[in-house]
Protein backbone atom coordinates (compact mmCIF):
# COMPACT_ATOMS: atom_id res chain seq x y z
CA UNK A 1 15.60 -14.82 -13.08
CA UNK A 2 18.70 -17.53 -13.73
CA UNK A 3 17.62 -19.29 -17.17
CA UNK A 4 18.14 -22.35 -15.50
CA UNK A 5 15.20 -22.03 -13.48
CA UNK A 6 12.59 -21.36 -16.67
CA UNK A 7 12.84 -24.99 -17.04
CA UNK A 8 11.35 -25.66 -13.34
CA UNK A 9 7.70 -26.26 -14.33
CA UNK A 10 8.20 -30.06 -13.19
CA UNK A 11 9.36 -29.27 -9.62
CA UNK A 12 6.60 -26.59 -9.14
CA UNK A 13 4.16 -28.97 -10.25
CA UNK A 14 4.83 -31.75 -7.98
CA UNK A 15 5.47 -29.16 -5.25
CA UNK A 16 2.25 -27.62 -5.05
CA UNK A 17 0.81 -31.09 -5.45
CA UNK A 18 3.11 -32.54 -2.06
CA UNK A 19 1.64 -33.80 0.74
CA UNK A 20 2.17 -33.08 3.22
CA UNK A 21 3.37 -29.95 2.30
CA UNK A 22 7.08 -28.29 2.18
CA UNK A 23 9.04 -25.48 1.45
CA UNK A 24 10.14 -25.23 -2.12
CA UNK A 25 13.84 -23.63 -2.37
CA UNK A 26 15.66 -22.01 -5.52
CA UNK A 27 19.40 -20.83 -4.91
CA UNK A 28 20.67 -18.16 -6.94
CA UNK A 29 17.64 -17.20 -8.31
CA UNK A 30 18.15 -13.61 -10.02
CA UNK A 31 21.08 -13.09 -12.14
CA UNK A 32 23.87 -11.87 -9.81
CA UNK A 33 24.03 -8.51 -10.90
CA UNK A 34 20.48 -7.63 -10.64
CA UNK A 35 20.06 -9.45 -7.26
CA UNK A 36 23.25 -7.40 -5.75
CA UNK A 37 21.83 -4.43 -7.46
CA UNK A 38 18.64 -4.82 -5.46
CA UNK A 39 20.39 -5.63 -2.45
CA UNK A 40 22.60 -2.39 -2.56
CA UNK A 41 19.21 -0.66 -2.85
CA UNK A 42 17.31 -1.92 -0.02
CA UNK A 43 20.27 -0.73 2.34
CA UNK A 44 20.21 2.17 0.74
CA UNK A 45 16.85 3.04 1.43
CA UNK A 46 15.95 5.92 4.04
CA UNK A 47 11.87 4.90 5.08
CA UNK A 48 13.00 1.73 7.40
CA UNK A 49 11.08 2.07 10.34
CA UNK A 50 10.23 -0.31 13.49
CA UNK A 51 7.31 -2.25 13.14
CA UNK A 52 6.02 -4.44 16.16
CA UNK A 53 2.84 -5.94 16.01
CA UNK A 54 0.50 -8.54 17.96
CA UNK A 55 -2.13 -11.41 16.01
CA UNK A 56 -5.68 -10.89 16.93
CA UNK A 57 -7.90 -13.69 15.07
CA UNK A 58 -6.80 -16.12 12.87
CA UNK A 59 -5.65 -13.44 9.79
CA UNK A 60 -5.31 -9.79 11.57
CA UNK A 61 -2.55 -8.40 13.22
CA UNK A 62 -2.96 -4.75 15.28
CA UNK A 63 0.85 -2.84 15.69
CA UNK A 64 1.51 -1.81 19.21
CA UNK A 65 4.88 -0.41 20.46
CA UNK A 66 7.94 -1.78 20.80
CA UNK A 67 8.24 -1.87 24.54
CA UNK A 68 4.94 -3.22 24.67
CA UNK A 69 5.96 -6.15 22.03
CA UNK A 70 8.25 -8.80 24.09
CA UNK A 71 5.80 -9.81 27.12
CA UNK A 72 2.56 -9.50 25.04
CA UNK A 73 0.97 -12.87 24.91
CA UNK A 74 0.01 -12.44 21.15
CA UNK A 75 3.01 -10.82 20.40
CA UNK A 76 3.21 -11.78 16.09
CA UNK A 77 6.45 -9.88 14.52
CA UNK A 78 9.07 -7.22 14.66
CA UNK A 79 11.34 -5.97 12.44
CA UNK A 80 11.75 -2.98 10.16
CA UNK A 81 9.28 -2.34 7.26
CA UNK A 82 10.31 -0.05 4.47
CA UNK A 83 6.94 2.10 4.34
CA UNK A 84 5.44 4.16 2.46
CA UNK A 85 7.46 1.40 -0.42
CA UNK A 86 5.99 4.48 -2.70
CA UNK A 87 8.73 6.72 -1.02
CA UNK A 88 11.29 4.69 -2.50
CA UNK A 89 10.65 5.24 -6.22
CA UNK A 90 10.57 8.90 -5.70
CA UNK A 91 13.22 11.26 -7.11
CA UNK A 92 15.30 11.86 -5.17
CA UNK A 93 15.27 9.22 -2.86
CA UNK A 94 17.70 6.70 -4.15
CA UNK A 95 20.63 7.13 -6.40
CA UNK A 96 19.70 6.96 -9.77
CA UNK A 97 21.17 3.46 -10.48
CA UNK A 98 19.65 1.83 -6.95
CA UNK A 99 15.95 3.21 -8.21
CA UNK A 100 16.36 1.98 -11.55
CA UNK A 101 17.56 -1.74 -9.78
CA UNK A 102 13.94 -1.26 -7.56
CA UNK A 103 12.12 -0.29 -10.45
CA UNK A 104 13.18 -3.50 -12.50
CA UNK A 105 12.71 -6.02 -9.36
CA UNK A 106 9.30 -4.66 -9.00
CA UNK A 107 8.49 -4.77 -12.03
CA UNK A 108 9.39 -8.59 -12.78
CA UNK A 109 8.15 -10.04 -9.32
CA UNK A 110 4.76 -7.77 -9.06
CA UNK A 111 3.83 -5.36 -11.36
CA UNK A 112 4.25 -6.79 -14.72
CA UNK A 113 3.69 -10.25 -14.30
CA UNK A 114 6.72 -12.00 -14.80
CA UNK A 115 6.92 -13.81 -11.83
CA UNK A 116 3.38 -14.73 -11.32
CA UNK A 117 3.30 -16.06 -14.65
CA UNK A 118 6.24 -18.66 -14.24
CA UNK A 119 4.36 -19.58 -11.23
CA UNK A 120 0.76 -19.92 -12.94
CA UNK A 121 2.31 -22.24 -15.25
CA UNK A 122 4.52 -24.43 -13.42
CA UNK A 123 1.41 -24.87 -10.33
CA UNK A 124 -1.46 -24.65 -12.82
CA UNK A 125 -2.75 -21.98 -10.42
CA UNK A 126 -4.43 -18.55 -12.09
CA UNK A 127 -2.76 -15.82 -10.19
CA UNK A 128 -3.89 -12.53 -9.72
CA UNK A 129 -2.80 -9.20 -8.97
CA UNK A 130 -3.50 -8.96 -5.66
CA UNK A 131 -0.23 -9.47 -4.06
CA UNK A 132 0.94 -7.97 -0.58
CA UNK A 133 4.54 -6.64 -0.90
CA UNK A 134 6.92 -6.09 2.29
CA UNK A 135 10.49 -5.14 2.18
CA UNK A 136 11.62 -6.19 5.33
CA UNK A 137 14.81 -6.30 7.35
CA UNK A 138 16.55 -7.65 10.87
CA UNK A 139 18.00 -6.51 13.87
CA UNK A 140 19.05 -8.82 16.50
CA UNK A 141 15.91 -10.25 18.51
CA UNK A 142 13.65 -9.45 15.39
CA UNK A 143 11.17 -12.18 14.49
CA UNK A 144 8.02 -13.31 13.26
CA UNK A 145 5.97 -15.75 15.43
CA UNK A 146 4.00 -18.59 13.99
CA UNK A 147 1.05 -18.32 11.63
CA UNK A 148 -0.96 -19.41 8.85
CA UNK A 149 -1.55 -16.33 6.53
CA UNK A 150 -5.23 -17.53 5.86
CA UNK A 151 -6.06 -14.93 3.76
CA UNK A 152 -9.09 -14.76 1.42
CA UNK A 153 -7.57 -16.25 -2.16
CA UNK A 154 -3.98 -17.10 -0.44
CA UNK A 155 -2.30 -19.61 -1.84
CA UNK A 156 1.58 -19.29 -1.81
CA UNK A 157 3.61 -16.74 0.08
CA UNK A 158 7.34 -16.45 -2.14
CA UNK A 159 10.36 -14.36 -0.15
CA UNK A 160 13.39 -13.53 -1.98
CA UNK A 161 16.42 -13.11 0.49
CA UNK A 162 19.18 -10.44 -0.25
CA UNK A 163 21.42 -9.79 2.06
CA UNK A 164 24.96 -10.99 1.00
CA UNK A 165 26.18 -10.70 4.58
CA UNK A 166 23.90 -13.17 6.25
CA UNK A 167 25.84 -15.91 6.98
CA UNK A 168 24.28 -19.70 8.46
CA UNK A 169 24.04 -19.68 12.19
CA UNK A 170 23.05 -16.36 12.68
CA UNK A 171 19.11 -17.16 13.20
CA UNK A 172 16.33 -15.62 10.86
CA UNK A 173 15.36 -18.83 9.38
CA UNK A 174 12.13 -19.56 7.77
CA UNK A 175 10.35 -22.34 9.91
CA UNK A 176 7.46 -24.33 8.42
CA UNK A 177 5.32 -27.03 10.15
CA UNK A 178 3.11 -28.90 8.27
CA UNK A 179 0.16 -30.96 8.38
CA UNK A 180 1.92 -33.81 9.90
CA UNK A 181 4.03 -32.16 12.04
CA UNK A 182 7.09 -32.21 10.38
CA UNK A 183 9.46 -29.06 10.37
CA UNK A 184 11.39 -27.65 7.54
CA UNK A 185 14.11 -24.87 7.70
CA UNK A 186 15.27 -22.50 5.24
CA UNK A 187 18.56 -20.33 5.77
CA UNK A 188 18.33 -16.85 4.04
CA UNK A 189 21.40 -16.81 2.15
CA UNK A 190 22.04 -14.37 -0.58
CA UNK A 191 19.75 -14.65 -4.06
CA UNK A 192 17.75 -17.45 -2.34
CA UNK A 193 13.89 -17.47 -3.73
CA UNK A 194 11.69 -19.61 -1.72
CA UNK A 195 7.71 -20.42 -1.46
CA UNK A 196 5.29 -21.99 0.93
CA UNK A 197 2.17 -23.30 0.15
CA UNK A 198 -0.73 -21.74 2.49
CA UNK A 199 -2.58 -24.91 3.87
CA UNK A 200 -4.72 -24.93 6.85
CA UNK A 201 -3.29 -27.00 9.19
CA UNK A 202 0.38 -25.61 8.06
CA UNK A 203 2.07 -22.49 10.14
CA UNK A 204 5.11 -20.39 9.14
CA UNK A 205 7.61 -18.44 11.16
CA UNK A 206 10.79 -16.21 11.12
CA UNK A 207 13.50 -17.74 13.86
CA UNK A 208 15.10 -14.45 16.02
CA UNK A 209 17.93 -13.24 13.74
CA UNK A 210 21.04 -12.68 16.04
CA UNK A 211 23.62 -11.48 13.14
CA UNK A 212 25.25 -8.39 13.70
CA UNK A 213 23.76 -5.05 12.77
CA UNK A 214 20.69 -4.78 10.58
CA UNK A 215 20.45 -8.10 8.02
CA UNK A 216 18.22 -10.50 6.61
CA UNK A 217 17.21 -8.25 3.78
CA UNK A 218 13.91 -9.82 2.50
CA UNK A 219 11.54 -8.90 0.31
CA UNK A 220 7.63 -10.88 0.67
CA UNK A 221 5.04 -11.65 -1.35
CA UNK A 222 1.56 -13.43 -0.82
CA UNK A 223 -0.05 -14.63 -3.83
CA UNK A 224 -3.46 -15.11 -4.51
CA UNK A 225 -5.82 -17.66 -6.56
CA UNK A 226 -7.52 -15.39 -9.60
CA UNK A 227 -11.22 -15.41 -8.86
């Protein structure tokens, strides 16, 4: 991450402490080369596929297909999902530099701790290794309908934005209502890190994107409370 943001430990702490409750929003969060190295990545990858789904319950959500997505009552997101993420560090499956670029993202914002840790210590929340990891990205129309993410251990959900096209305007904003009502917006512009605090009486939502093309690169991570 930007240097500048090591030294955040006193807005994380009276975030996490806020209420009600709000989005917490870092600009420029990587340093630019890595974050434009991961964005050339993600539209180079080749496992993108549609993913439409509907909420059953208060934490589940059951896929269905497409056509079936925009009149169902519970209708919850749609978008594309890079899956199985394990293709993507194969050989073979990105150029060398754009797996190396994954392999380093990965490594700071899941797998080795990095992340988590600046987050532990600025909150004063134990995190644990049981984060959920999307890559995700937009087509026009694609969007994720309110909810809660009440997950066993949730605390936070973090997305880092990467698309350097996106530009304000064009939809795919991050909605969040919170216990009082009030509604906060956050745009997806290029290298922006944000977090939401999982409260239950908050929700969460992605508004339709309507850029042109496939956009709002995003990657998505729910972090959990070390038990």
């Amino acid at each position: 991450m930007n240097p500048e943001h090591l030294r955040s430990a006193d807005r994380l702490a009276a975030w996490i402490r806020s209420e009600p409750a709000e989005p917490l929003v870092f600009r420029n969060f990587l340093v630019e080369d890595r974050a434009r190295a991961v964005a050339r990545a993600m539209r180079a990858i080749d496992v993108w596929s549609r993913c439409a789904t509907t909420y059953h319950g208060t934490t589940g959500a059951t896929e269905i297909t497409e056509a079936e997505w925009a009149d169902h009552p519970d209708r919850a997101a749609r978008h594309f999902v890079a899956r199985p993420l394990g293709r993507v560090l194969e050989p073979g499956a990105l150029a060398d530099a754009s797996r190396k670029a994954v392999e380093q993202f990965l490594a700071f914002a899941v797998l080795q701790g990095p992340l988590r840790a600046w987050l532990s210590a600025g909150t004063g929340i134990e995190l644990d290794g049981r984060s959920t990891v999307e890559f995700a990205c937009y087509s026009a129309g694609d969007e994720i309908r309110p909810h809660q993410d009440l997950l066993p251990g949730r605390v936070m959900a973090v997305n880092f934005y990467l698309d350097e096209n996106y530009r304000q305007g064009t939809g795919g904003r991050l909605g969040y209502r919170n216990e009082t009502g009030e509604e906060f917006f956050v745009d997806p512009l290029f290298n922006t890190f944000s977090l939401i605090p999982v409260r239950e009486k908050c929700w969460h939502w992605v508004e339709p994107f309507q850029g042109e093309g496939v956009g709002r690169y995003t990657v998505s991570i729910g972090q959990n409370r070390s038990v």
